[in-house]
N, C-alpha and C. Protein backbone atom coordinates (compact mmCIF):
# COMPACT_ATOMS: atom_id res chain seq x y z
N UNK A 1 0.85 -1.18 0.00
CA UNK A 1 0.00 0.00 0.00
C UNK A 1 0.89 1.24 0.00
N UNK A 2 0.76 1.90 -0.72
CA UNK A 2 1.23 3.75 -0.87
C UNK A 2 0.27 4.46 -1.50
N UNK A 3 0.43 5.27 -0.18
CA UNK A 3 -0.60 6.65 -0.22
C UNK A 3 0.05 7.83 0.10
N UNK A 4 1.03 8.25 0.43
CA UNK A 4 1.79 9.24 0.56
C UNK A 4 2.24 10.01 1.52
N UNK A 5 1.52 9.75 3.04
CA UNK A 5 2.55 9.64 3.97
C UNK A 5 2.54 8.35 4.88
N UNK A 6 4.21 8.41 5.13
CA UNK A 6 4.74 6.61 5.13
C UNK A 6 4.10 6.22 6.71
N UNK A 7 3.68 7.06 7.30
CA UNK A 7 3.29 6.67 8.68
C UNK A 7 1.49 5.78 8.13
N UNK A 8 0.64 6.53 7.52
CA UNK A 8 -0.30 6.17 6.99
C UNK A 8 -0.44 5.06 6.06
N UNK A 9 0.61 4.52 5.39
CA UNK A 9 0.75 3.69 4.92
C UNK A 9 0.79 2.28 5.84
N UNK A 10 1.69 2.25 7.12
CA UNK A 10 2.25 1.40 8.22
C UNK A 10 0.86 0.97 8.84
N UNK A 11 0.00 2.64 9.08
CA UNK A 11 -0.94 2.39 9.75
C UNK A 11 -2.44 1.55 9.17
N UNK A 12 -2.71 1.82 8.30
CA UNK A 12 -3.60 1.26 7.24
C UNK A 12 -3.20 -0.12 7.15
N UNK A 13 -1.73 -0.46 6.73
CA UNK A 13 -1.31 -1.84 6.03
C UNK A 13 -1.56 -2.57 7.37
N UNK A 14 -1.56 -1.96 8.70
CA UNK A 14 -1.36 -3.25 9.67
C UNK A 14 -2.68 -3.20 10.09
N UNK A 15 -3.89 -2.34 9.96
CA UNK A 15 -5.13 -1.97 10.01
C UNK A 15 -5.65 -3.42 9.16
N UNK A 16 -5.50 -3.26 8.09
CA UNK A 16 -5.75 -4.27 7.13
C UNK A 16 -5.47 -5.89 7.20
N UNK A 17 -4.19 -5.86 7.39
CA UNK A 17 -3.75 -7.37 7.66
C UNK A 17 -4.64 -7.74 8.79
N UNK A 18 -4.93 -6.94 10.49
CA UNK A 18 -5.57 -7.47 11.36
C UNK A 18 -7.25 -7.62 10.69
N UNK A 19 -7.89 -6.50 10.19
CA UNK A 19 -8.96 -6.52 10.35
C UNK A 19 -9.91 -6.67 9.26
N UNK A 20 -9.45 -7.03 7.86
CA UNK A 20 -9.81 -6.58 6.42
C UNK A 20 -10.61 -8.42 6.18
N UNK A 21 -10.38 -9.22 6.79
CA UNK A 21 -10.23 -10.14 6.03
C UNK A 21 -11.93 -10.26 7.11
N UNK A 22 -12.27 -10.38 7.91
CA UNK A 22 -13.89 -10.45 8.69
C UNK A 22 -14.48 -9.41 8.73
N UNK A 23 -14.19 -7.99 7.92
CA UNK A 23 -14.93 -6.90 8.24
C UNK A 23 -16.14 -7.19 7.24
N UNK A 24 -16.92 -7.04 7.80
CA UNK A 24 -18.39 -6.88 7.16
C UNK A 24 -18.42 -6.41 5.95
N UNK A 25 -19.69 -6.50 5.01
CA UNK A 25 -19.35 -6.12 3.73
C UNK A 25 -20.17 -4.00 4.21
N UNK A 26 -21.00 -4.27 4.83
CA UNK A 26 -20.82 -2.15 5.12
C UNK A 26 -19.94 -1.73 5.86
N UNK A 27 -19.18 -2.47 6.28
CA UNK A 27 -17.87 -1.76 7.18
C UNK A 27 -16.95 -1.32 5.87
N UNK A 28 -16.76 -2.48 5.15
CA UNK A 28 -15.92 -2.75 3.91
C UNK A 28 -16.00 -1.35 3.06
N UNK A 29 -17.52 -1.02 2.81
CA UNK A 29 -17.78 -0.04 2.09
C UNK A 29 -17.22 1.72 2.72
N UNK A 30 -17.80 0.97 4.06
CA UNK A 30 -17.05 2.53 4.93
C UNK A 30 -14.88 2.51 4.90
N UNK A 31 -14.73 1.69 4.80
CA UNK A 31 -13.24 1.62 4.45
C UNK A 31 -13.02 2.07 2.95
N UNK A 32 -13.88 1.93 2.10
CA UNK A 32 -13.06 2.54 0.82
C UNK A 32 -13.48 3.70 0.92
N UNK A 33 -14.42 4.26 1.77
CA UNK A 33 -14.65 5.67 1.51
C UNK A 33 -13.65 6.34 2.38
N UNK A 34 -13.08 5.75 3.65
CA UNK A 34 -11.67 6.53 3.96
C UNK A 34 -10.56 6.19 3.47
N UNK A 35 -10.59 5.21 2.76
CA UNK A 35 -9.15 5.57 1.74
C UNK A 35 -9.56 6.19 0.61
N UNK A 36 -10.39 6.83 0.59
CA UNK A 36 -10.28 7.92 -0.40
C UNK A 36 -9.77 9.63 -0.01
N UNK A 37 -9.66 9.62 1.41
CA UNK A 37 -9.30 10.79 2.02
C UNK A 37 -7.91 10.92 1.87
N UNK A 38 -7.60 12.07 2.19
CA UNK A 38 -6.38 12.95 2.23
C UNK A 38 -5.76 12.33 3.27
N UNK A 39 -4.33 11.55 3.23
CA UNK A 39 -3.63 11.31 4.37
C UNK A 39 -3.42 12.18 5.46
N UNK A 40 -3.10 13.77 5.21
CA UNK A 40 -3.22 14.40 6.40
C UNK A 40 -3.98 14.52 7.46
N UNK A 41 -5.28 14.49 6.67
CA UNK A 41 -6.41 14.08 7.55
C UNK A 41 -7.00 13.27 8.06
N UNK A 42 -6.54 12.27 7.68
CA UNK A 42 -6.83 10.73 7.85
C UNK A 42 -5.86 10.56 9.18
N UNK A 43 -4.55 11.14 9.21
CA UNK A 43 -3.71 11.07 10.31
C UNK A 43 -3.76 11.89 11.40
N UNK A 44 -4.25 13.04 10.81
CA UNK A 44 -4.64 14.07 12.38
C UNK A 44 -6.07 13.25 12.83
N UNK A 45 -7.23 12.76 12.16
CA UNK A 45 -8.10 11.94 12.76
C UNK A 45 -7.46 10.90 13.41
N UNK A 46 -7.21 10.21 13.10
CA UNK A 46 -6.01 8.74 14.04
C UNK A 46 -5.79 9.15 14.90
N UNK A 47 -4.76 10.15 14.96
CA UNK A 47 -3.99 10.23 16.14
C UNK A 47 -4.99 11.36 17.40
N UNK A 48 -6.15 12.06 16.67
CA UNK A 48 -7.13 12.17 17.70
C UNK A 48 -6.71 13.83 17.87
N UNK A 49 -6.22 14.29 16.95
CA UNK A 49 -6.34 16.01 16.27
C UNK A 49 -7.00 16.59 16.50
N UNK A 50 -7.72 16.17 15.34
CA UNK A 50 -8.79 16.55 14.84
C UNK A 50 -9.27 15.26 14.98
N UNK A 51 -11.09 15.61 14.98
CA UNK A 51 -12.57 14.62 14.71
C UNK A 51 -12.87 14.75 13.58
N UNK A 52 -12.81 13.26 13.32
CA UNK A 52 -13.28 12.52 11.84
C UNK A 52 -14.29 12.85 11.67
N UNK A 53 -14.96 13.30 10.58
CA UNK A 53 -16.50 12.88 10.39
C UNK A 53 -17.22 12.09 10.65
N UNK A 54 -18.61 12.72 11.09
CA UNK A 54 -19.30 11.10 11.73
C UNK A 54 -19.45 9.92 11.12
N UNK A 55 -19.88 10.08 9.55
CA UNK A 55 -19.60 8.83 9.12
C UNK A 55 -18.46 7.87 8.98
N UNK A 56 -17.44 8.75 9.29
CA UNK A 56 -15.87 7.54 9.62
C UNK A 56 -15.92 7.66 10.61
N UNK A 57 -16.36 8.10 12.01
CA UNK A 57 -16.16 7.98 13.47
C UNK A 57 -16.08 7.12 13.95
N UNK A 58 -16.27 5.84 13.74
CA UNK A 58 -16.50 4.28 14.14
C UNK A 58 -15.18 3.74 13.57
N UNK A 59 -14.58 3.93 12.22
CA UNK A 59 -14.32 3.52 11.71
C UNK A 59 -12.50 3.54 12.20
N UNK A 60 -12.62 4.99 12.28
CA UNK A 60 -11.79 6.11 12.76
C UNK A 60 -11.13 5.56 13.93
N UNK A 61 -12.21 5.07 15.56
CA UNK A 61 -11.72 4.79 16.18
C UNK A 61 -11.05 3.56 16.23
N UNK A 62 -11.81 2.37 15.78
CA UNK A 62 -11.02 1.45 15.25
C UNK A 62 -9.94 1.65 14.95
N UNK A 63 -9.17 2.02 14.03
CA UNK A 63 -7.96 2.15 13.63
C UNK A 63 -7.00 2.79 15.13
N UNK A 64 -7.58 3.92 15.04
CA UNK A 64 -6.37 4.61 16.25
C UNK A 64 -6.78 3.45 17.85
N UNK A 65 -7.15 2.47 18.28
CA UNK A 65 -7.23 1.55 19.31
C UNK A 65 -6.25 0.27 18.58
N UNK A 66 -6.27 -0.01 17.62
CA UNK A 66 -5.30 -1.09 16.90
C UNK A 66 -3.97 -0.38 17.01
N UNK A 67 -3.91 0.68 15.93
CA UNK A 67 -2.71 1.14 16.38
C UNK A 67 -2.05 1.68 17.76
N UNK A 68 -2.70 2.02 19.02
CA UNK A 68 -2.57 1.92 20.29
C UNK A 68 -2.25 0.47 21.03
N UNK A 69 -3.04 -0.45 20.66
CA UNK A 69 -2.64 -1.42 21.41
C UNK A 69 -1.50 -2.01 20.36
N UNK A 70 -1.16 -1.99 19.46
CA UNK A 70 -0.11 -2.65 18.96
C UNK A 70 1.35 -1.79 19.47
N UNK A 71 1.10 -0.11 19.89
CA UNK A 71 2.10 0.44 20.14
C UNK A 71 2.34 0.22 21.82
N UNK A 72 1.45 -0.28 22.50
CA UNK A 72 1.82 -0.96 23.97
C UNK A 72 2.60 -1.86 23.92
N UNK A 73 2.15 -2.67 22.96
CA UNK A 73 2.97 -4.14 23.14
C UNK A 73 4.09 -4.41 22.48
């Protein structure tokens, strides 16, 4: 995966490997609509910046709790 910044890339690709393969098929749909966003924003949402839009808010947190507990351990 490249999208253009390399932190977003790490974060997505390990997003994916854990969670891509049982996500529902409307979760699925809500995932291509945030990889259609702007990495900047996609990363100030993650890291809890800025608030995602409500329709990625679910989606949103997911990601930044994966990438949290993977950065504990």
């Amino acid at each position: 995966m490249r999208r253009g910044i390399k932190e977003m890339d790490i974060i997505l690709s390990r997003f994916a490997e854990v969670r891509l393969a049982q996500m529902p098929e409307e979760d699925l749909a809500v995932y291509e609509v945030l990889l259609e966003e702007n990495d900047q924003d996609l990363y100030q949402w993650v890291t809890g910046q800025v608030r995602a839009p409500d329709a990625l808010q679910a989606m949103v947190r997911d990601i930044a709790q994966l990438v949290d507990a993977q950065g504990k351990s």
